[in-house]
Protein backbone atom coordinates (compact mmCIF):
# COMPACT_ATOMS: atom_id res chain seq x y z
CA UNK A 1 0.00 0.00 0.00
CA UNK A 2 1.38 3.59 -1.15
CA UNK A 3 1.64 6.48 1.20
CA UNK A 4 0.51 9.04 -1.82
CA UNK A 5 -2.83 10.92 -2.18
CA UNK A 6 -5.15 8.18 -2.97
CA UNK A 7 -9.26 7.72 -3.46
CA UNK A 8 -10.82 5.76 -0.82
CA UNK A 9 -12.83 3.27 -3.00
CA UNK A 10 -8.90 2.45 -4.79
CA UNK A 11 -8.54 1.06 -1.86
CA UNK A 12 -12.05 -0.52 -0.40
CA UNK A 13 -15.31 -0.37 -1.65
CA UNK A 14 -16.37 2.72 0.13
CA UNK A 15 -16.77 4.31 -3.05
CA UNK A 16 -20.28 6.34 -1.37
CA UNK A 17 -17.93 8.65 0.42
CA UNK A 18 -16.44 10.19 -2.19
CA UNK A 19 -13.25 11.18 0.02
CA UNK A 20 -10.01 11.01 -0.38
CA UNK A 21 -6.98 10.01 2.30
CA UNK A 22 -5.61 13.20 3.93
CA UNK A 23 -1.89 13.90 3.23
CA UNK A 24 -1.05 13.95 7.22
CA UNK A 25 -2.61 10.54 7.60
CA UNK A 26 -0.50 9.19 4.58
CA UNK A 27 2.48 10.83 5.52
CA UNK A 28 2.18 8.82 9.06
CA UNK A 29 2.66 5.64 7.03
CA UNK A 30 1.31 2.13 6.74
CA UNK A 31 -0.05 1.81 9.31
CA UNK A 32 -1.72 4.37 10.10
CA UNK A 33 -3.14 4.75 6.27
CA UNK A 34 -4.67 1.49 6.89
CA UNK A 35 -5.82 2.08 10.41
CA UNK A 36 -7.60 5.22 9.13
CA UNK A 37 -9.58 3.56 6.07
CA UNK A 38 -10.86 0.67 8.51
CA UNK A 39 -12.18 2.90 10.81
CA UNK A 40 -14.69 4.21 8.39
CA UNK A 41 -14.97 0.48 6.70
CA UNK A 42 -14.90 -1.95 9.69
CA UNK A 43 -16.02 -0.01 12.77
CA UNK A 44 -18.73 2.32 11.92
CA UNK A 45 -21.53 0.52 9.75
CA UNK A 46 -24.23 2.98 9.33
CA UNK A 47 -23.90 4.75 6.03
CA UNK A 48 -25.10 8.21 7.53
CA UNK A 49 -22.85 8.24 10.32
CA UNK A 50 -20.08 6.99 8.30
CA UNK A 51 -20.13 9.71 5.68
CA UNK A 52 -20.98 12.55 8.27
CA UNK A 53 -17.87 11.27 10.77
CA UNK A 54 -15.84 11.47 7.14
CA UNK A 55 -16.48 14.94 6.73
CA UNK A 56 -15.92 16.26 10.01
CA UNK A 57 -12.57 14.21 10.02
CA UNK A 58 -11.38 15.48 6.82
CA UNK A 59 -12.07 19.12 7.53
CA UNK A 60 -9.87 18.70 10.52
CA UNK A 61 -6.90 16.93 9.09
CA UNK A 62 -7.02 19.81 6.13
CA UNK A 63 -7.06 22.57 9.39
CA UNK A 64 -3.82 20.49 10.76
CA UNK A 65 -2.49 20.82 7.14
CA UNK A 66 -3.01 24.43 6.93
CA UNK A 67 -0.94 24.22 9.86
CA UNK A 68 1.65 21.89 9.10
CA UNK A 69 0.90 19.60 11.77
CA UNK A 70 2.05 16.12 11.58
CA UNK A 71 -0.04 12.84 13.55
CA UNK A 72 2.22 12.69 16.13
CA UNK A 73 2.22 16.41 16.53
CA UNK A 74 -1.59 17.03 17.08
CA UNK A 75 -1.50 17.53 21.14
CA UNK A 76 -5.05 18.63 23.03
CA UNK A 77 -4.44 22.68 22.51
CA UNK A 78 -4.71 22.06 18.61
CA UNK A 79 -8.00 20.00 19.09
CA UNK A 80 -8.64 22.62 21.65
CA UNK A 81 -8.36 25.55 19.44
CA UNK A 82 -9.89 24.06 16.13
CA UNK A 83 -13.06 23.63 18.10
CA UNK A 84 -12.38 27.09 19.20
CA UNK A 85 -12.59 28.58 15.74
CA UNK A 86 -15.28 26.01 14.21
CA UNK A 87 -17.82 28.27 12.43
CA UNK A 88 -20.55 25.48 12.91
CA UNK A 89 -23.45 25.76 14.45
CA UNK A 90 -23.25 23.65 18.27
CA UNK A 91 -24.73 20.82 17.08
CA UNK A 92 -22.15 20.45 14.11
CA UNK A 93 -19.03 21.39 16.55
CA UNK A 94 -20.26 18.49 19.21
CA UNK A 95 -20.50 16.08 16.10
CA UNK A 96 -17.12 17.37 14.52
CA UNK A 97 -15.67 17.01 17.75
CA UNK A 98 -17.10 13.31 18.68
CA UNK A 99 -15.91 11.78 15.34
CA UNK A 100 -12.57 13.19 15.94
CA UNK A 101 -12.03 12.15 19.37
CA UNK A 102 -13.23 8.32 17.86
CA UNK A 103 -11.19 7.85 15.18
CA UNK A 104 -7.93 8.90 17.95
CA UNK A 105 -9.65 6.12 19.95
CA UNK A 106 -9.25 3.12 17.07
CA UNK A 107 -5.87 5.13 16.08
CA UNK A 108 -4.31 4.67 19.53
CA UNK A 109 -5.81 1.01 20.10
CA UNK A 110 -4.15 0.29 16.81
CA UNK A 111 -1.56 1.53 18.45
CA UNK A 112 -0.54 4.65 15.44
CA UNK A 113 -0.37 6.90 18.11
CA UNK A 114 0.59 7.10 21.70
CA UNK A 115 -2.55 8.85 23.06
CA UNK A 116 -6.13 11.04 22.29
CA UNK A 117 -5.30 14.29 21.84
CA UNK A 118 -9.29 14.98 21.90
CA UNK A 119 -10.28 13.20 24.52
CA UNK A 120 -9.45 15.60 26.99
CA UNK A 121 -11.47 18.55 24.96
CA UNK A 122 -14.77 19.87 25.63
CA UNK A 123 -17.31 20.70 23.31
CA UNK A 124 -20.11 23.57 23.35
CA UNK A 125 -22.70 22.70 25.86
CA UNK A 126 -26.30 21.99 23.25
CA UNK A 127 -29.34 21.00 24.95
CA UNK A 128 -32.37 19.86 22.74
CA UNK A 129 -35.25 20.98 25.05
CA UNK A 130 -37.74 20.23 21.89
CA UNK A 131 -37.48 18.44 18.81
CA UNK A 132 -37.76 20.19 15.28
CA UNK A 133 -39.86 17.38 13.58
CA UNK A 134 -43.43 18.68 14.11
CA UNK A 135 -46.08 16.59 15.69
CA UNK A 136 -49.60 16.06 14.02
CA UNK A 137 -52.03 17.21 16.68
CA UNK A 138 -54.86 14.19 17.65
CA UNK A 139 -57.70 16.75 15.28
CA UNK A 140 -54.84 16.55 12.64
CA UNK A 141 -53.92 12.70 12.44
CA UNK A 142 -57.80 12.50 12.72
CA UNK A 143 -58.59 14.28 9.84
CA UNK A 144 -55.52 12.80 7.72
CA UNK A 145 -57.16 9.01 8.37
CA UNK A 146 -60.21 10.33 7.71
CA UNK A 147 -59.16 11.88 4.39
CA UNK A 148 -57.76 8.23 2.68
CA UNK A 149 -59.54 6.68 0.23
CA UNK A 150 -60.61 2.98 1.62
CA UNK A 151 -62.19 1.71 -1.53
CA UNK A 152 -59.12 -0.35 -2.31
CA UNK A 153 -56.56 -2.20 -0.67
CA UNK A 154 -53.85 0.99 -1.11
CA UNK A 155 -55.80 2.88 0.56
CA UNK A 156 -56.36 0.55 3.37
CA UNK A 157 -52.39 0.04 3.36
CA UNK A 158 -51.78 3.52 3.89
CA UNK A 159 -54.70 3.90 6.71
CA UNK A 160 -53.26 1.43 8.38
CA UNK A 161 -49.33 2.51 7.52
CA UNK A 162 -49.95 6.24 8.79
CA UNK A 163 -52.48 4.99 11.70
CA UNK A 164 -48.93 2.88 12.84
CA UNK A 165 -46.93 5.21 13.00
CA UNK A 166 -49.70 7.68 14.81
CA UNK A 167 -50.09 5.57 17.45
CA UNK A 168 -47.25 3.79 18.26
CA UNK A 169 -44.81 7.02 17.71
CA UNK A 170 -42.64 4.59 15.25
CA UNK A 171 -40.02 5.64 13.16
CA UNK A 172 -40.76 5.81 8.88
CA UNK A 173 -38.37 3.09 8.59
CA UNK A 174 -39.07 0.94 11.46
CA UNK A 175 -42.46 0.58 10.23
CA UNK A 176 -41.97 0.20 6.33
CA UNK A 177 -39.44 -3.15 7.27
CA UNK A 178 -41.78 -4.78 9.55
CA UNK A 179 -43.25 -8.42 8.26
CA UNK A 180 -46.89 -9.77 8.65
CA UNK A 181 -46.14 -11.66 11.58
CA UNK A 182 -44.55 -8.32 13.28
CA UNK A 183 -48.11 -8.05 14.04
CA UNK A 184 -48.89 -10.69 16.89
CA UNK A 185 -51.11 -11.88 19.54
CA UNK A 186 -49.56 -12.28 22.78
CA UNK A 187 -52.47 -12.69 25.35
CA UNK A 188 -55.37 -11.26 24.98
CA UNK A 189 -53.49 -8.24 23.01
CA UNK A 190 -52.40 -7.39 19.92
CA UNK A 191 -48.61 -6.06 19.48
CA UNK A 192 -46.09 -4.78 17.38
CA UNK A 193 -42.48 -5.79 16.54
CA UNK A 194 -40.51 -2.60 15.42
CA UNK A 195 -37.74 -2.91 13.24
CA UNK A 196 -35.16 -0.49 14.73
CA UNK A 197 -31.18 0.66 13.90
CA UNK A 198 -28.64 -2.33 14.09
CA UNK A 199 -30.88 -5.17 13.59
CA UNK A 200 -32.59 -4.42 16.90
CA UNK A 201 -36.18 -4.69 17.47
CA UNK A 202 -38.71 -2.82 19.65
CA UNK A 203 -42.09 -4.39 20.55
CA UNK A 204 -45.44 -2.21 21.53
CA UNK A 205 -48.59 -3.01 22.12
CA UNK A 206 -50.97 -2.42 18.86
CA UNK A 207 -53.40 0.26 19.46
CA UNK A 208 -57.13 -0.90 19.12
CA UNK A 209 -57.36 1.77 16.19
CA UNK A 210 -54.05 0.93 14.88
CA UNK A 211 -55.46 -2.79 15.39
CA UNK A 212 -58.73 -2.08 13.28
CA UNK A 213 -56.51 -0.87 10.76
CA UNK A 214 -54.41 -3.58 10.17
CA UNK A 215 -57.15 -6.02 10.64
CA UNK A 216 -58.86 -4.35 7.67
CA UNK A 217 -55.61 -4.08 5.37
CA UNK A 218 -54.89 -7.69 6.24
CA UNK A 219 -58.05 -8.95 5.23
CA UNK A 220 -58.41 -7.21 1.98
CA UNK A 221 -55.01 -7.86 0.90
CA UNK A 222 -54.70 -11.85 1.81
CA UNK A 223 -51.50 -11.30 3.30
CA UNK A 224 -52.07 -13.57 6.24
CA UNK A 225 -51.08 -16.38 4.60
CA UNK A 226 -47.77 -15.05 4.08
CA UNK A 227 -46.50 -14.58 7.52
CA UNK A 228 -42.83 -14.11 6.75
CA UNK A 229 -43.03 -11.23 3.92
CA UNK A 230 -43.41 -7.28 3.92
CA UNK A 231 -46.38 -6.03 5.78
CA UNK A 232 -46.29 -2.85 3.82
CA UNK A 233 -45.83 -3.07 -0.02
CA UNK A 234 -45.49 -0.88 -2.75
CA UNK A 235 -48.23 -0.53 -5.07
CA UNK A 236 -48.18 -1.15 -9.16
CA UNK A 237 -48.35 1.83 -10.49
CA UNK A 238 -52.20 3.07 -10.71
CA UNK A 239 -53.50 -0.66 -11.07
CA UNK A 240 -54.61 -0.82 -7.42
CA UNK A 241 -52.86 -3.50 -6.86
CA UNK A 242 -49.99 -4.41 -4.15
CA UNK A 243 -46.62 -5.68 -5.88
CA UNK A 244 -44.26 -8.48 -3.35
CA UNK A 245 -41.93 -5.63 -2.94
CA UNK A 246 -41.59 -3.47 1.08
């Protein structure tokens, strides 16, 4: 493996982050060129997170650069004082500042350097008191069930998608990978197995609405007999009709 400026998918097939390996992480050698690409390749596996912990790392290795700082020369004042003069909003520095102080922490397990410079730095205190995403008021998801067109099985899908998500506070995704037997009896209830982040799953109890609702969109669309597919399937074009795909 070369020390010289090099694309990241040359190397792996990360080709999604579009980056390339910072001069002060090649000029450390080998080892740490390697140490650096599996940190984005073996130890984070979310795509998101990988590609926003890529930025923020690059931007500091080109402020180090700017410097002519080398690895072994990046002590906690430098981490310090890039934080310092970050022009990103709080939420951006604490992010900036948490994949930096990571990749030091696989960088000195892999043993590239001695110690983490940023683990010793403090970020901009951010609180989130209240979330951005708005929240449909109970008139609002009301009048959005209300407003779906149940002649047809689509329209019980999405009744019964939205109603869900309404009243089981589910995330988009969570919902749209569940299976037909995510929806259970246990007892005398009805529940709900969540598909969340990392293969994990969460499990609610169904709602009676939320219950009605699948009840209905099960019944029209056969799908109980098919236990181990998508609960929630796309529809063909304007045909009315529910294709095998989530």
């Amino acid at each position: 493996m070369t020390t010289e400026l090099m694309p990241l998918n040359s190397l792996v097939k990360a080709g999604e982050l579009g980056l390339r390996l910072p001069p002060i992480v090649a000029q450390a050698g080998e080892d740490a060129t390697r140490r650096f690409l599996e940190f984005f390749t073996v130890n984070i596996r979310n795509r998101n997170t990988r590609q926003a912990y890529a930025r923020a790392v690059l931007q500091f290795f080109e402020w180090c650069d700017e410097r002519q700082l080398r690895m072994s020369e990046i002590q906690p004042m430098a981490v310090a004082a890039y934080i310092e003069s970050h022009p990103g909003s709080p939420p951006t520095v604490k992010q900036h500042l948490a994949a930096v102080r990571m990749l030091f922490d696989w960088l000195v397990v892999g043993q590239v350097v001695p110690f983490n410079p940023a683990a010793s730095v403090r970020g901009s205190r951010h609180v989130v008191k209240r979330g951005k995403t708005p929240v449909l008021s109970a008139a609002e998801a009301r009048v959005l069930l209300d407003s779906i067109d149940l002649t047809g099985v689509v329209g019980l899908r999405d009744r019964a998608m939205i109603g869900v998500m309404v009243y089981s506070f589910a995330r988009v995704s969570a919902v749209v990978g569940m299976q037909v037997d995510d929806y259970y009896r246990n007892g005398k209830r009805w529940w709900l197995r969540l598909h969340e982040k990392g293969g994990k799953f969460h499990e609610v109890p169904a709602h009676h609405n939320a219950e009605a609702y699948l009840d209905a969109y099960l019944e029209q669309s056969g799908l109980l007999e098919q236990p181990r597919t998508s609960l929630f399937r796309t529809a063909r074009g304007r045909t009315g009709q529910l294709t095998d795909s989530p």
